[in-house]
PDB file of N, CA and C in Angstrom:
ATOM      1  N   UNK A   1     -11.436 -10.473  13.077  1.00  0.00           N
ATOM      2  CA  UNK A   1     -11.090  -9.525  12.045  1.00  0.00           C
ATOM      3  C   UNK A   1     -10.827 -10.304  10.746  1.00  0.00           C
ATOM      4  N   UNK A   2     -11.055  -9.710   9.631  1.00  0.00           N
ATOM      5  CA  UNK A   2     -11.376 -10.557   8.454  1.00  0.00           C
ATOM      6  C   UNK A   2     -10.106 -10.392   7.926  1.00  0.00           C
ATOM      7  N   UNK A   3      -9.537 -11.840   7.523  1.00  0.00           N
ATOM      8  CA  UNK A   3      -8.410 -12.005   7.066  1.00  0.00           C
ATOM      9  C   UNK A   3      -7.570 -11.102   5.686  1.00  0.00           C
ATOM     10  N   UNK A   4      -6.850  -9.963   5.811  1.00  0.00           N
ATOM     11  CA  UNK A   4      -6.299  -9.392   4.389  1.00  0.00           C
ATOM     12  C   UNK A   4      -6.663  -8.138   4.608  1.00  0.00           C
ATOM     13  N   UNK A   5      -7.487  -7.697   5.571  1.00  0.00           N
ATOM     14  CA  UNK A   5      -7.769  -6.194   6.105  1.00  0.00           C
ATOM     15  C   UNK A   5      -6.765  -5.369   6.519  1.00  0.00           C
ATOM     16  N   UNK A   6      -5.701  -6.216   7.497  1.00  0.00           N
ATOM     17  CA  UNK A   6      -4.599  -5.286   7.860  1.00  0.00           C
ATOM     18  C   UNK A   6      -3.789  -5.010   6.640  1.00  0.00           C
ATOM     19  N   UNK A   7      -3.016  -6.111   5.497  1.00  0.00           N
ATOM     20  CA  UNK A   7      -2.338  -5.708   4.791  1.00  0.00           C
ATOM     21  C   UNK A   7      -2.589  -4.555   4.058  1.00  0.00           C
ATOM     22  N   UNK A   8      -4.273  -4.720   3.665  1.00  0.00           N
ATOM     23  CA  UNK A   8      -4.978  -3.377   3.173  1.00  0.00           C
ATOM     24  C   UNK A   8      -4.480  -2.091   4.079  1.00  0.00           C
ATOM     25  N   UNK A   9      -5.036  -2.065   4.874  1.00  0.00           N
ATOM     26  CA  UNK A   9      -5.063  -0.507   5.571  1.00  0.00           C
ATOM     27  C   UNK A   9      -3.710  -0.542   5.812  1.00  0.00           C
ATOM     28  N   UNK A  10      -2.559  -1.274   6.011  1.00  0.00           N
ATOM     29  CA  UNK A  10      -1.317  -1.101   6.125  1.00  0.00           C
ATOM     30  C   UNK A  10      -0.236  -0.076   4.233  1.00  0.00           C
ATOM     31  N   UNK A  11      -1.165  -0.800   3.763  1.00  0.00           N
ATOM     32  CA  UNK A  11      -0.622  -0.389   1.880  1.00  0.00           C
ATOM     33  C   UNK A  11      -1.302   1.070   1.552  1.00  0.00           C
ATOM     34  N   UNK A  12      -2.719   1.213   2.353  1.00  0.00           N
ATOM     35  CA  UNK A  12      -3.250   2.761   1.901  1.00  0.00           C
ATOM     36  C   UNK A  12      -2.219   3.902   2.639  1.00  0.00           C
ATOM     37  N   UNK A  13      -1.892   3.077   3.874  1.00  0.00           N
ATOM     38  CA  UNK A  13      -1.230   4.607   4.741  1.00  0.00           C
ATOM     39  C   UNK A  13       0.370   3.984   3.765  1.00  0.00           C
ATOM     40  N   UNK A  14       0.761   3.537   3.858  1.00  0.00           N
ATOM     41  CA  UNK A  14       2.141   3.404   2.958  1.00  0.00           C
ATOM     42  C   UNK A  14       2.082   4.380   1.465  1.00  0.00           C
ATOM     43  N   UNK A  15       0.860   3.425   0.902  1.00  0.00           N
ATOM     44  CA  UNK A  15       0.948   4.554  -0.256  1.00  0.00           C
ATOM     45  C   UNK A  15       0.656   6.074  -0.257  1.00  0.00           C
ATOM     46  N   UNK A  16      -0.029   6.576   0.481  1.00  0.00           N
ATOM     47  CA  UNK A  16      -0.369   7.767   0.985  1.00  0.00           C
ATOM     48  C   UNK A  16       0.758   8.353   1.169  1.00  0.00           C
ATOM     49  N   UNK A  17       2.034   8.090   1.809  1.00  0.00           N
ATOM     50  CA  UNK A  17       3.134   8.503   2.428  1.00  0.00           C
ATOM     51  C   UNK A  17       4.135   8.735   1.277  1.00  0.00           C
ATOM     52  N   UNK A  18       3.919   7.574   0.705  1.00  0.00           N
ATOM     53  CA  UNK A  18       4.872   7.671  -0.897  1.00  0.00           C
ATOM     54  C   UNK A  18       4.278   8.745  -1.211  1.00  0.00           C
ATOM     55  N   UNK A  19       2.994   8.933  -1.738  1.00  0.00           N
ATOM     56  CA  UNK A  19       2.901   9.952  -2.844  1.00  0.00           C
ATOM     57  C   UNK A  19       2.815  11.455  -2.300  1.00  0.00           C
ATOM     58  N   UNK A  20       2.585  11.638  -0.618  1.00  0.00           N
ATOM     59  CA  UNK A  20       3.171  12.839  -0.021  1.00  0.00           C
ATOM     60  C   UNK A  20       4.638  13.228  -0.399  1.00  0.00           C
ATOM     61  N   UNK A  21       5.670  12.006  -0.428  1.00  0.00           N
ATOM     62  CA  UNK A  21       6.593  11.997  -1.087  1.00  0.00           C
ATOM     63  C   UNK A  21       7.294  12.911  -2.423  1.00  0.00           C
ATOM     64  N   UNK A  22       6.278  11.893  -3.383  1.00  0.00           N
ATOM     65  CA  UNK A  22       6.090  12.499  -4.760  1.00  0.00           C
ATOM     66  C   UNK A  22       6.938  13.759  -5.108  1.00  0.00           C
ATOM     67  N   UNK A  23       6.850  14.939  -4.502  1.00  0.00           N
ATOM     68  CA  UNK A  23       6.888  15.954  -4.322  1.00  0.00           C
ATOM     69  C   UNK A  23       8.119  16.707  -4.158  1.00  0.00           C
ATOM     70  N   UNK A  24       9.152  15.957  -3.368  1.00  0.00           N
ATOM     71  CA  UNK A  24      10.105  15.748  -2.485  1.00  0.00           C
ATOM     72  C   UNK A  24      11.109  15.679  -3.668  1.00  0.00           C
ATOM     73  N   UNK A  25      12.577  15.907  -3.424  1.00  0.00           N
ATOM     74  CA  UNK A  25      13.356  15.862  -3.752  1.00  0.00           C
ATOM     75  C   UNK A  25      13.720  13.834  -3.701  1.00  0.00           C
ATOM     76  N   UNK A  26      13.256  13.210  -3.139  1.00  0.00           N
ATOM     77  CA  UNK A  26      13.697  11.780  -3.218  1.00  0.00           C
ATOM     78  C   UNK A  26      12.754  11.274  -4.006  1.00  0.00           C
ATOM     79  N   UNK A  27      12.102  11.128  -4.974  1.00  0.00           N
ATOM     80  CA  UNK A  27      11.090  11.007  -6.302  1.00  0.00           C
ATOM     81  C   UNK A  27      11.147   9.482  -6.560  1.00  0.00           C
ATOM     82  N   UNK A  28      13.027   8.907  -6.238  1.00  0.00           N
ATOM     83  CA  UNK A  28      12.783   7.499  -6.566  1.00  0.00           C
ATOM     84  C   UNK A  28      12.773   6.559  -5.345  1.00  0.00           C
ATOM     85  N   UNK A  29      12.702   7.328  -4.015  1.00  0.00           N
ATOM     86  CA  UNK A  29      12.645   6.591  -3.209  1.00  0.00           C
ATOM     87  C   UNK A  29      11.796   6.683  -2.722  1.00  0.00           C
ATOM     88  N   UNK A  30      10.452   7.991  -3.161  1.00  0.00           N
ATOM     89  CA  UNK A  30       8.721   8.226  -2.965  1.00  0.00           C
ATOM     90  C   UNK A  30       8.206   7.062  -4.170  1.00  0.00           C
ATOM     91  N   UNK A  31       8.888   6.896  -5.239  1.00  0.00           N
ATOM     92  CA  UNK A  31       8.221   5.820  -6.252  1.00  0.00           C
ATOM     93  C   UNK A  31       8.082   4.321  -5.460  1.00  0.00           C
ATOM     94  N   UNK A  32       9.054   4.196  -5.003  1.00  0.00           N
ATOM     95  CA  UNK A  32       9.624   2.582  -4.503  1.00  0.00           C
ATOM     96  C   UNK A  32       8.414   2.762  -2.941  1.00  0.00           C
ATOM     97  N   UNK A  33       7.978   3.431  -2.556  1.00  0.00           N
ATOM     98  CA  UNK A  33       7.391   3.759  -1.187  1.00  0.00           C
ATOM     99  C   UNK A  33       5.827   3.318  -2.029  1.00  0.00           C
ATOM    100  N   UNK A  34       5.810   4.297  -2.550  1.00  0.00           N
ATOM    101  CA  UNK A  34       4.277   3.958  -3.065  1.00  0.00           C
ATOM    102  C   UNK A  34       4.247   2.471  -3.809  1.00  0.00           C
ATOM    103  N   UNK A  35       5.004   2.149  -4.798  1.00  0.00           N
ATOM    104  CA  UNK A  35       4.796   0.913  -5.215  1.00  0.00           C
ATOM    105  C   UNK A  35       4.655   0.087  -4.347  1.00  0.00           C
ATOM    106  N   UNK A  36       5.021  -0.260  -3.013  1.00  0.00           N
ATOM    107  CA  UNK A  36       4.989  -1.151  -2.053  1.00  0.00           C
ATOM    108  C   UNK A  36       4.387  -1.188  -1.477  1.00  0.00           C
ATOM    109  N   UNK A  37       3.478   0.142  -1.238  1.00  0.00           N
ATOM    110  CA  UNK A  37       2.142   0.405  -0.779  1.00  0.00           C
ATOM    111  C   UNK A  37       1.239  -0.361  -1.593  1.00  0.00           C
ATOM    112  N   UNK A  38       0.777   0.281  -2.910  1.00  0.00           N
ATOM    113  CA  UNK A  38       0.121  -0.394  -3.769  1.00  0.00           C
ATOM    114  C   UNK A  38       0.199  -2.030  -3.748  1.00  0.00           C
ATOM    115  N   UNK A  39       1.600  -2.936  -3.882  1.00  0.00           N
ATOM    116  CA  UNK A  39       1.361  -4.154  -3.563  1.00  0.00           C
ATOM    117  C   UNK A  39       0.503  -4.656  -2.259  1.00  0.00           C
ATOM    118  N   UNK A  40       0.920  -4.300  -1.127  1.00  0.00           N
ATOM    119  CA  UNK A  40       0.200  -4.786   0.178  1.00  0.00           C
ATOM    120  C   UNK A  40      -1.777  -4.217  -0.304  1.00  0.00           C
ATOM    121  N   UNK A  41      -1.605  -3.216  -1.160  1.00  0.00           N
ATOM    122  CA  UNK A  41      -3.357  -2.947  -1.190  1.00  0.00           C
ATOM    123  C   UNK A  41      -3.713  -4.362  -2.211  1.00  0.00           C
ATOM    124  N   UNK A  42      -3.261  -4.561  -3.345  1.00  0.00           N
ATOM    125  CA  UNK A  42      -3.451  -5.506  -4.224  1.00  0.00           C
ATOM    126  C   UNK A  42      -3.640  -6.556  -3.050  1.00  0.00           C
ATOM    127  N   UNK A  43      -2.489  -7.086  -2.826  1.00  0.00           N
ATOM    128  CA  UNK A  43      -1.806  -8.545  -2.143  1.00  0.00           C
ATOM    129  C   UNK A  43      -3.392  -8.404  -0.676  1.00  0.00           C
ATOM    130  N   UNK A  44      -3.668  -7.513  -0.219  1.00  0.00           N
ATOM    131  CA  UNK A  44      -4.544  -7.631   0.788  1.00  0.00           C
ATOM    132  C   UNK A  44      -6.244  -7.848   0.222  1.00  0.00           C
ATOM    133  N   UNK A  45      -5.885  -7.203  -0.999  1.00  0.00           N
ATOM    134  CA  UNK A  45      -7.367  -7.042  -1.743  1.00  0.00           C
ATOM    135  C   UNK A  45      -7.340  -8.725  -1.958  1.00  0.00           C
ATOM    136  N   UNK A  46      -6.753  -9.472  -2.334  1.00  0.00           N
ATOM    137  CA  UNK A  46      -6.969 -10.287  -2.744  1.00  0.00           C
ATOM    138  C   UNK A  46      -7.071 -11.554  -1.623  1.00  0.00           C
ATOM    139  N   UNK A  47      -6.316 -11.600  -0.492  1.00  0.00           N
ATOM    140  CA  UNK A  47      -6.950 -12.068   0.770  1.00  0.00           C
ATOM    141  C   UNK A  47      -8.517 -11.596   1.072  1.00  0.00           C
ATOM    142  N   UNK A  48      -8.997 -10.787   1.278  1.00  0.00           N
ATOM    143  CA  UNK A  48     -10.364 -10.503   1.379  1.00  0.00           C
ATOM    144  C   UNK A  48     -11.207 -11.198   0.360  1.00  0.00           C
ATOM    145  N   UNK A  49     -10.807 -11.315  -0.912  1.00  0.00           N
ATOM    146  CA  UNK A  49     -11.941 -11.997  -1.624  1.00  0.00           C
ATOM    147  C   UNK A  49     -12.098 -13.206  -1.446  1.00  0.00           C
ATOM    148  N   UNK A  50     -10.715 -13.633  -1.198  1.00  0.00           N
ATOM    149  CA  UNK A  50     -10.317 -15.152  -1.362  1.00  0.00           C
ATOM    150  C   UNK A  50     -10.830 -15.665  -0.396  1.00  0.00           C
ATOM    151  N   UNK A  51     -11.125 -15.224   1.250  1.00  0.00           N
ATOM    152  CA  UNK A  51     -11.459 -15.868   2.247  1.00  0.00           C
ATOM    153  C   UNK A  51     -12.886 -15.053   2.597  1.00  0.00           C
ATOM    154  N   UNK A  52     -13.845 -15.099   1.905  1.00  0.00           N
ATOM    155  CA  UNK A  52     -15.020 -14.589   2.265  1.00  0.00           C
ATOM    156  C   UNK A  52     -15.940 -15.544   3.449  1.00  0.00           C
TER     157      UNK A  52
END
């Protein structure tokens, strides 16, 4: 399995969850959910390129 894939698919369902969030009465604790999502997609995107 190609190195930086899991962090990826780990950050889409994270962020996904945050921004189901969104919605919610907890707005800053759906913000902080998704932002951390988004890092692991970045932080994984960038394992994948790096180790082609």
């Amino acid at each position: 399995m190609r190195e930086g894939l899991i962090p990826a698919v780990l950050g889409t369902v994270v962020s996904a969850s945050g921004a189901a969030l969104l919605g919610s009465k907890y707005k800053l604790a759906a913000t902080g959910i998704l932002g951390f999502g988004i890092a692991h997609i970045v932080l994984g995107a960038i394992d994948l390129v790096e180790h082609r």
